[in-house]
C-alpha atoms as a PDB file:
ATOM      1  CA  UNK A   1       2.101 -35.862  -1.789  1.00  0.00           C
ATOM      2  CA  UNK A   2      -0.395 -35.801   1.303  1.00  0.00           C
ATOM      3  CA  UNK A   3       0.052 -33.278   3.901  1.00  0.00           C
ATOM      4  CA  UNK A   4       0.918 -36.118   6.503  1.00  0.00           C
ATOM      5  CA  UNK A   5       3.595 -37.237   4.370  1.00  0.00           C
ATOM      6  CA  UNK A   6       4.925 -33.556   4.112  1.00  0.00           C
ATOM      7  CA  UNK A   7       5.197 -33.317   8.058  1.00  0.00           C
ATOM      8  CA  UNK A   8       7.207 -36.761   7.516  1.00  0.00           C
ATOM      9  CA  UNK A   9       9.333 -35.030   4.997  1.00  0.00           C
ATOM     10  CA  UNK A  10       9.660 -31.963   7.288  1.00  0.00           C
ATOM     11  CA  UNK A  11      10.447 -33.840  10.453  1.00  0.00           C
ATOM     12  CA  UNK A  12      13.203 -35.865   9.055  1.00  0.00           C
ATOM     13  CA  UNK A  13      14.523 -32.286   7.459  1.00  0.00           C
ATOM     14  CA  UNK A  14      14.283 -31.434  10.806  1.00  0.00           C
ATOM     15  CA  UNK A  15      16.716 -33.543  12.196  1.00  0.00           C
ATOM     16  CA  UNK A  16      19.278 -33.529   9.191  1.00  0.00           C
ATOM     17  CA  UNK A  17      19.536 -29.602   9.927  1.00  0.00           C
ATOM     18  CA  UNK A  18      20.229 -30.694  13.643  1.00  0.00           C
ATOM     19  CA  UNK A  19      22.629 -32.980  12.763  1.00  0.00           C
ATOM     20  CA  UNK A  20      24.484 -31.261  10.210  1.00  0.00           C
ATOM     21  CA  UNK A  21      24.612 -27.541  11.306  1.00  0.00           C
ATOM     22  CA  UNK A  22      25.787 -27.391  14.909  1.00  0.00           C
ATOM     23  CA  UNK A  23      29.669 -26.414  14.629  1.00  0.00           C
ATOM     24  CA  UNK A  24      32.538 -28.578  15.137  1.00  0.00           C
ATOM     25  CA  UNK A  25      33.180 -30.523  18.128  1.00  0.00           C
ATOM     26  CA  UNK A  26      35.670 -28.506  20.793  1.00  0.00           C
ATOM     27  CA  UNK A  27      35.097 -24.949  18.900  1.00  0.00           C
ATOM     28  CA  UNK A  28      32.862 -23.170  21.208  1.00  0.00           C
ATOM     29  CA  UNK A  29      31.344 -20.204  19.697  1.00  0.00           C
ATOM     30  CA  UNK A  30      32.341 -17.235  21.731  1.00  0.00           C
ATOM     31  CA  UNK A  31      29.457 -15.652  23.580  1.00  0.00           C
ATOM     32  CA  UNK A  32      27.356 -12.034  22.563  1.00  0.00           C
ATOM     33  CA  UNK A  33      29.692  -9.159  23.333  1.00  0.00           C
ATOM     34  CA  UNK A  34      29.383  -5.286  22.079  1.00  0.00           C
ATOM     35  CA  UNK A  35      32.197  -3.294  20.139  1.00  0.00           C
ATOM     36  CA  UNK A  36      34.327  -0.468  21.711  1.00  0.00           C
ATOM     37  CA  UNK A  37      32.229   1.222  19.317  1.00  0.00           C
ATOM     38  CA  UNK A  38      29.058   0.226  20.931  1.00  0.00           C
ATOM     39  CA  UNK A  39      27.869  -1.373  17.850  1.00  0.00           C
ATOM     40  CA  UNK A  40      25.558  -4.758  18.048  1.00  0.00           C
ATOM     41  CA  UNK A  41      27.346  -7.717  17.331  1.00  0.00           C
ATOM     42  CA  UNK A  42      26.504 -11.045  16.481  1.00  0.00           C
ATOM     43  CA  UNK A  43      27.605 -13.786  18.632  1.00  0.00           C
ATOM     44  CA  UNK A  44      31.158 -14.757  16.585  1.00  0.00           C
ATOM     45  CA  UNK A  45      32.359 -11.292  17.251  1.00  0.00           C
ATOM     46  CA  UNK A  46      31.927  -8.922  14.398  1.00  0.00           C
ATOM     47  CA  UNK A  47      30.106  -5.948  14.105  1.00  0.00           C
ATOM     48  CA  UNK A  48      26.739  -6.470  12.983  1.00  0.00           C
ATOM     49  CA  UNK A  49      25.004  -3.942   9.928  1.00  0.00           C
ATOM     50  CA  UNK A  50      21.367  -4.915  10.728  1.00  0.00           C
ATOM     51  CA  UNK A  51      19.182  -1.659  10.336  1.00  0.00           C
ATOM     52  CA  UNK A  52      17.599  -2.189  14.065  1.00  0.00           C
ATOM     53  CA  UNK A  53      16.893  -5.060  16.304  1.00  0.00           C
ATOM     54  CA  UNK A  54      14.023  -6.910  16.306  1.00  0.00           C
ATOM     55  CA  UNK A  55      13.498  -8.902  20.423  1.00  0.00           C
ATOM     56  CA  UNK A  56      11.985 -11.910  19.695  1.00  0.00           C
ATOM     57  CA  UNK A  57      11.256 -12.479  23.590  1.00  0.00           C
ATOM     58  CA  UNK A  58       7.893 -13.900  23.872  1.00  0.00           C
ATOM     59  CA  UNK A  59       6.271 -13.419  20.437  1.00  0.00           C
ATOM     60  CA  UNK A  60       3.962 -15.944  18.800  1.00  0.00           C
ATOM     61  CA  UNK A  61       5.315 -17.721  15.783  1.00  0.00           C
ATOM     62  CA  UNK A  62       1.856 -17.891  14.608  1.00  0.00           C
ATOM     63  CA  UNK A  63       1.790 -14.072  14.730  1.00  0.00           C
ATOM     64  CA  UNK A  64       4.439 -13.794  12.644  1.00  0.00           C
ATOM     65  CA  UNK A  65       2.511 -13.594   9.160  1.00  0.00           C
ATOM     66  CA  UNK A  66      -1.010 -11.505   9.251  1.00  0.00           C
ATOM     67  CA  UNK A  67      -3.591 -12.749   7.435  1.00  0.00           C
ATOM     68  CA  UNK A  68      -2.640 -10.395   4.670  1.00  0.00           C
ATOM     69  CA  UNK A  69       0.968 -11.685   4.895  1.00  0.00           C
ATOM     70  CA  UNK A  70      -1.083 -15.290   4.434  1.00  0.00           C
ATOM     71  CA  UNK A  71      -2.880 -14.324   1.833  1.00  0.00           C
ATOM     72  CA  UNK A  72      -0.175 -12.961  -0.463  1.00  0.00           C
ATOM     73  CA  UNK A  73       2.019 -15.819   0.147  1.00  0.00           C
ATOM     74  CA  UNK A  74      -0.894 -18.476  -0.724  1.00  0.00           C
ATOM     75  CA  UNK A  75      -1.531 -19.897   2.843  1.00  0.00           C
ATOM     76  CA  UNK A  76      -4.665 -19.753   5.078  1.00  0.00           C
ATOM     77  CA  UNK A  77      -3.908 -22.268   8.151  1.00  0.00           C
ATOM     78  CA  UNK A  78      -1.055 -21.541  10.763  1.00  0.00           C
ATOM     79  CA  UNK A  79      -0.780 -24.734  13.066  1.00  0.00           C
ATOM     80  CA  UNK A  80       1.786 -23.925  16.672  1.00  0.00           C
ATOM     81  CA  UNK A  81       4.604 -26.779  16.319  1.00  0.00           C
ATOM     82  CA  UNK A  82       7.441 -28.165  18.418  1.00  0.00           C
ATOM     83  CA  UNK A  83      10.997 -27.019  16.568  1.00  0.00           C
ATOM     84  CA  UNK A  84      14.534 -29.152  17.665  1.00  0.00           C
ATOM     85  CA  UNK A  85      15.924 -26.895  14.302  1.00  0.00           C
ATOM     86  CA  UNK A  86      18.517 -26.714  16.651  1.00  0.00           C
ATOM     87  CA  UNK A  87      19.422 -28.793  19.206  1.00  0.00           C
ATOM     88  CA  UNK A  88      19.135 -27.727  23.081  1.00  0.00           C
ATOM     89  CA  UNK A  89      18.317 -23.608  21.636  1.00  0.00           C
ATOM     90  CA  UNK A  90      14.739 -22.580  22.246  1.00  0.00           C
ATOM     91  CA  UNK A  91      12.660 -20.878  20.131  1.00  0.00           C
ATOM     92  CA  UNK A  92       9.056 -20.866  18.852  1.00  0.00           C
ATOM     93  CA  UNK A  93       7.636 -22.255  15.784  1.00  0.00           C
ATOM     94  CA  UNK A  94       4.589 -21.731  13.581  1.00  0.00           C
ATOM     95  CA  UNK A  95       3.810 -23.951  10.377  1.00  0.00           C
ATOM     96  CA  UNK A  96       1.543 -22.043   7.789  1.00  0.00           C
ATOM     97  CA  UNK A  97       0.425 -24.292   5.016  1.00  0.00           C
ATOM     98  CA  UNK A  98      -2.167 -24.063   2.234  1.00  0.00           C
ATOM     99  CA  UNK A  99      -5.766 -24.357   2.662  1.00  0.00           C
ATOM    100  CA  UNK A 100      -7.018 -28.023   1.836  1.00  0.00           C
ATOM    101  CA  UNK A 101      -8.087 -28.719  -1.985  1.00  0.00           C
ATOM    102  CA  UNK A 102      -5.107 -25.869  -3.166  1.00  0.00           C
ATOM    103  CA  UNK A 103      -2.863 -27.088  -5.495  1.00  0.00           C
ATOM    104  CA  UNK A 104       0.172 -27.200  -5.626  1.00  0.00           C
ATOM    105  CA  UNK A 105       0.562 -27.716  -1.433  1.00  0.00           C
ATOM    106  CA  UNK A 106       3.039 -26.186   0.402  1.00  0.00           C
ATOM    107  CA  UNK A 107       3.857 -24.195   3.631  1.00  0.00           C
ATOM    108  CA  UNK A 108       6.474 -22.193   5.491  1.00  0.00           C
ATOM    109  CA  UNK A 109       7.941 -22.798   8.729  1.00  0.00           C
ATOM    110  CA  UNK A 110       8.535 -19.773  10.839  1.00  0.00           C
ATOM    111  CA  UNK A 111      10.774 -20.538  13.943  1.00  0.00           C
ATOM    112  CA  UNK A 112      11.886 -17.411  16.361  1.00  0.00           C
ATOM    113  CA  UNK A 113      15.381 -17.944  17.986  1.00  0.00           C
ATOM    114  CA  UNK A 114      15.989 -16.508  20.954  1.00  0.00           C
ATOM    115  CA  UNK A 115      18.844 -18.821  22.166  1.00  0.00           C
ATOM    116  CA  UNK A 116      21.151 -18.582  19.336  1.00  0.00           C
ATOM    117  CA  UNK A 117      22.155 -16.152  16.625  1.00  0.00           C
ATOM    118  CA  UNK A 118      22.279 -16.486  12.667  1.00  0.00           C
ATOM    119  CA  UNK A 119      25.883 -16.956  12.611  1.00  0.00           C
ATOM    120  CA  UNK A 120      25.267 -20.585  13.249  1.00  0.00           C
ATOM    121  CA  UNK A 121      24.594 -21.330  10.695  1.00  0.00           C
ATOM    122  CA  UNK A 122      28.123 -21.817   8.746  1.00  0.00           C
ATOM    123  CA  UNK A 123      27.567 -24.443   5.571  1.00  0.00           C
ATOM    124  CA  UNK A 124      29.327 -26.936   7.365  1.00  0.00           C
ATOM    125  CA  UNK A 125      28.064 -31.122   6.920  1.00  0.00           C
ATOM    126  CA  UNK A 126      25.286 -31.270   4.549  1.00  0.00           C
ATOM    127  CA  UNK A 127      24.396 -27.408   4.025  1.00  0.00           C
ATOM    128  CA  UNK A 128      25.077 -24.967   1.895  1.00  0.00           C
ATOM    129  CA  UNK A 129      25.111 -21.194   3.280  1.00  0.00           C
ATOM    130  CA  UNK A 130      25.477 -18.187   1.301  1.00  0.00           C
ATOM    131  CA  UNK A 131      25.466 -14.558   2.829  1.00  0.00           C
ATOM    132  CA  UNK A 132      22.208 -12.629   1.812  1.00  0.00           C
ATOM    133  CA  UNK A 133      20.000  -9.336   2.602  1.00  0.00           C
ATOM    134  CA  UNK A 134      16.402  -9.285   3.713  1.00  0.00           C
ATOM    135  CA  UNK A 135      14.601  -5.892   4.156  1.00  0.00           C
ATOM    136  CA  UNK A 136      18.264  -4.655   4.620  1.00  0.00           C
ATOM    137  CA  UNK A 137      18.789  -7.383   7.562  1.00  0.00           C
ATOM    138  CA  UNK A 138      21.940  -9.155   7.063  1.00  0.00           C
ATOM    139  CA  UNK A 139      21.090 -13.395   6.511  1.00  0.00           C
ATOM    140  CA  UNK A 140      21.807 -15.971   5.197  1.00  0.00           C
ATOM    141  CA  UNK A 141      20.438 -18.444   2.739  1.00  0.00           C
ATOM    142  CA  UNK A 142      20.636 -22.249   3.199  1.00  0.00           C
ATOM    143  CA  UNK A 143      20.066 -25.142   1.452  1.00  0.00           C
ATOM    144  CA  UNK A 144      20.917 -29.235   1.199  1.00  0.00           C
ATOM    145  CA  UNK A 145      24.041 -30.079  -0.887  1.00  0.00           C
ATOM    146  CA  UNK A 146      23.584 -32.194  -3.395  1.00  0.00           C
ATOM    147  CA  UNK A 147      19.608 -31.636  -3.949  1.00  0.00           C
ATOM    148  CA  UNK A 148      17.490 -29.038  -5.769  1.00  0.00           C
ATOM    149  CA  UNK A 149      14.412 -30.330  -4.670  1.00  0.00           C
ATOM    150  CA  UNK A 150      13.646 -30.342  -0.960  1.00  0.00           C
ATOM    151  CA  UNK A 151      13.093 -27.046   0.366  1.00  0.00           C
ATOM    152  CA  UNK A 152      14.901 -23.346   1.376  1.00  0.00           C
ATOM    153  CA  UNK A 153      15.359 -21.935   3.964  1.00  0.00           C
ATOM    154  CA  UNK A 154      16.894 -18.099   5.279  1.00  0.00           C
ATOM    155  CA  UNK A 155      17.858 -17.170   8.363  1.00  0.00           C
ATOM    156  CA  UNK A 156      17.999 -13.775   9.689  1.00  0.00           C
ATOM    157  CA  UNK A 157      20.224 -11.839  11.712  1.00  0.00           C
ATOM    158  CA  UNK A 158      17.228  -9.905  13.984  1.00  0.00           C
ATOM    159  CA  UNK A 159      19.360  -9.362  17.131  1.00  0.00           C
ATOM    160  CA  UNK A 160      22.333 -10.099  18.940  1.00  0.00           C
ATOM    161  CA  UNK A 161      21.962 -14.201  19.857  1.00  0.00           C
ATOM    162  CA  UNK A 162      18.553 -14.071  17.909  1.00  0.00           C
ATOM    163  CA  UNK A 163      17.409 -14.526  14.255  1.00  0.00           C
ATOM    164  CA  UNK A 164      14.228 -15.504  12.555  1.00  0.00           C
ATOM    165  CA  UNK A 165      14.445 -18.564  10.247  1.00  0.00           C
ATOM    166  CA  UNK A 166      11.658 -19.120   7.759  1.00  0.00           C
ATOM    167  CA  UNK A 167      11.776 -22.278   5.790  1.00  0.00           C
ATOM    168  CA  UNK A 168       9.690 -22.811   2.311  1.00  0.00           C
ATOM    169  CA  UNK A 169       8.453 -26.621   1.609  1.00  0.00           C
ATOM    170  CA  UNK A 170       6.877 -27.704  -1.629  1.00  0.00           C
ATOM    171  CA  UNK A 171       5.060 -31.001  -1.066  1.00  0.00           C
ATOM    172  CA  UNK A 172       6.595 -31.894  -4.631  1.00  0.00           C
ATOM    173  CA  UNK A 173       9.561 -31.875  -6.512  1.00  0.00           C
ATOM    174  CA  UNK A 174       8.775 -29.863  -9.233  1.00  0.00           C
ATOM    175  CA  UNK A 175       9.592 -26.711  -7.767  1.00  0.00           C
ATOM    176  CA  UNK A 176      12.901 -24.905  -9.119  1.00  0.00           C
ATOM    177  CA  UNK A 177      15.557 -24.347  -6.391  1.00  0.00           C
ATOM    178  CA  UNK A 178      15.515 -20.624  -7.296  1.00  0.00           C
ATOM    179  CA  UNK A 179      11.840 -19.795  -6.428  1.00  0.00           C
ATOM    180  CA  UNK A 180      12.130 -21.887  -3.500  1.00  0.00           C
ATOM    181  CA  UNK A 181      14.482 -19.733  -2.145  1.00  0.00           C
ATOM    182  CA  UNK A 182      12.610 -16.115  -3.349  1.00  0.00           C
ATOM    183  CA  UNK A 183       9.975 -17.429  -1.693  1.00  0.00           C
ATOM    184  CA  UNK A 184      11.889 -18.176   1.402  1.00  0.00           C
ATOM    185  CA  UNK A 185      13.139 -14.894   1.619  1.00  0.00           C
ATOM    186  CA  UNK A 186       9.455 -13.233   0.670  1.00  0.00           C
ATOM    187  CA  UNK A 187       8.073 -14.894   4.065  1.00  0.00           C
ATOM    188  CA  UNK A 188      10.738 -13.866   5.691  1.00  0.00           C
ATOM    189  CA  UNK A 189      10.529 -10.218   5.016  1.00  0.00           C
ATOM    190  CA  UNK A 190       6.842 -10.145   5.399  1.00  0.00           C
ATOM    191  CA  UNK A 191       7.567 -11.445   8.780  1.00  0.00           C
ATOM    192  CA  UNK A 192      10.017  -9.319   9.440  1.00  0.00           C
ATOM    193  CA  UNK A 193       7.454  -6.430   9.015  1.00  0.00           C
ATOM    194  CA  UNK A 194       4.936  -8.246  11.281  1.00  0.00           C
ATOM    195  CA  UNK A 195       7.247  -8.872  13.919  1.00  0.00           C
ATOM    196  CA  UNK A 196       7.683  -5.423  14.672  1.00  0.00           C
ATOM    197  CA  UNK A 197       4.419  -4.272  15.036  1.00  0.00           C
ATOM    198  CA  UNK A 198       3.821  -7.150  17.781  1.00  0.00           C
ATOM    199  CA  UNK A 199       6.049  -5.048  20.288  1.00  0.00           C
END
């Protein structure tokens, strides 16, 4: 598949997410708030166990993977690109993809959130969500129902009504769901480890 076909796929991926992951009409999720204990929490209420927040105020998306974070994931280009991964929530993305002429193509999509935080993301519509660990960050792992072959995604609890969601997309359909998703989480924690030395 061309590249230009892949930022079709993406875009359309896009807008499923959109579509499918905001919660339920007339349940507002309650805002940020802090423990008696002084804890962080995320913004549903519960005390988060992420080892230390990570602001992602004003970074660059495209900063988010070195060039030796590029290299040992298999990319070379990082292109600035307009998110809606969720509707009305700001946040930053970057689209690293492979260098033209590498086969097989693919690239990850690193978007920052700073308007919303990883507990949206609840398996509800067309998702599946499972509760993971990155670097010791508490996430979560989502994918389509009812496909194996479209792409993975993680998203990252970083900081109260923030998280860091990294998406890997194969420009084919030959890629196993499973490595998909390692190497989902594999950009993630590489960014993870990037982000904090932008600070």
């Amino acid at each position: 598949m061309r590249l230009a076909n892949a930022a079709v796929v993406l875009g359309a991926m896009a807008v499923v997410l959109v579509g499918c992951s905001i919660g339920e009409a007339g349940n507002p999720t309650p805002a940020t708030t802090t423990t008696t204990s002084g804890k962080p929490t995320t913004t549903s209420g519960t005390a988060s166990d992420r080892p230390k927040q990570i602001k992602l105020d004003g970074l660059d998306a495209c900063k988010a993977l070195s060039a030796n974070d590029q290299k040992q994931l298999g990319t070379s280009v990082a292109n600035p690109s307009k998110s809606d991964l969720i509707e009305g929530v700001e946040s930053t993305t970057c689209r690293y993809i492979t260098a033209a002429g590498v086969s097989p193509r693919f690239s990850y999509n690193v978007d920052l959130v700073t308007g919303k935080g990883f507990d949206h993301w609840k398996g509800s519509g067309n998702l599946d969500v499972s509760p993971t660990k990155v670097a010791g960050f508490p996430a979560k792992q989502v994918t389509f129902k009812g496909t194996s072959t479209l792409e993975c995604s993680v998203a990252v609890d970083v900081a109260d009504g923030q998280h860091l969601f990294v998406q890997f997309l194969p420009t084919g359909r030959d890629v196993p769901q499973e490595t998909m998703c390692q190497n989902a989480a594999k950009g993630a924690e590489l960014a993870l480890a990037t982000l904090q030395t932008l600070k």
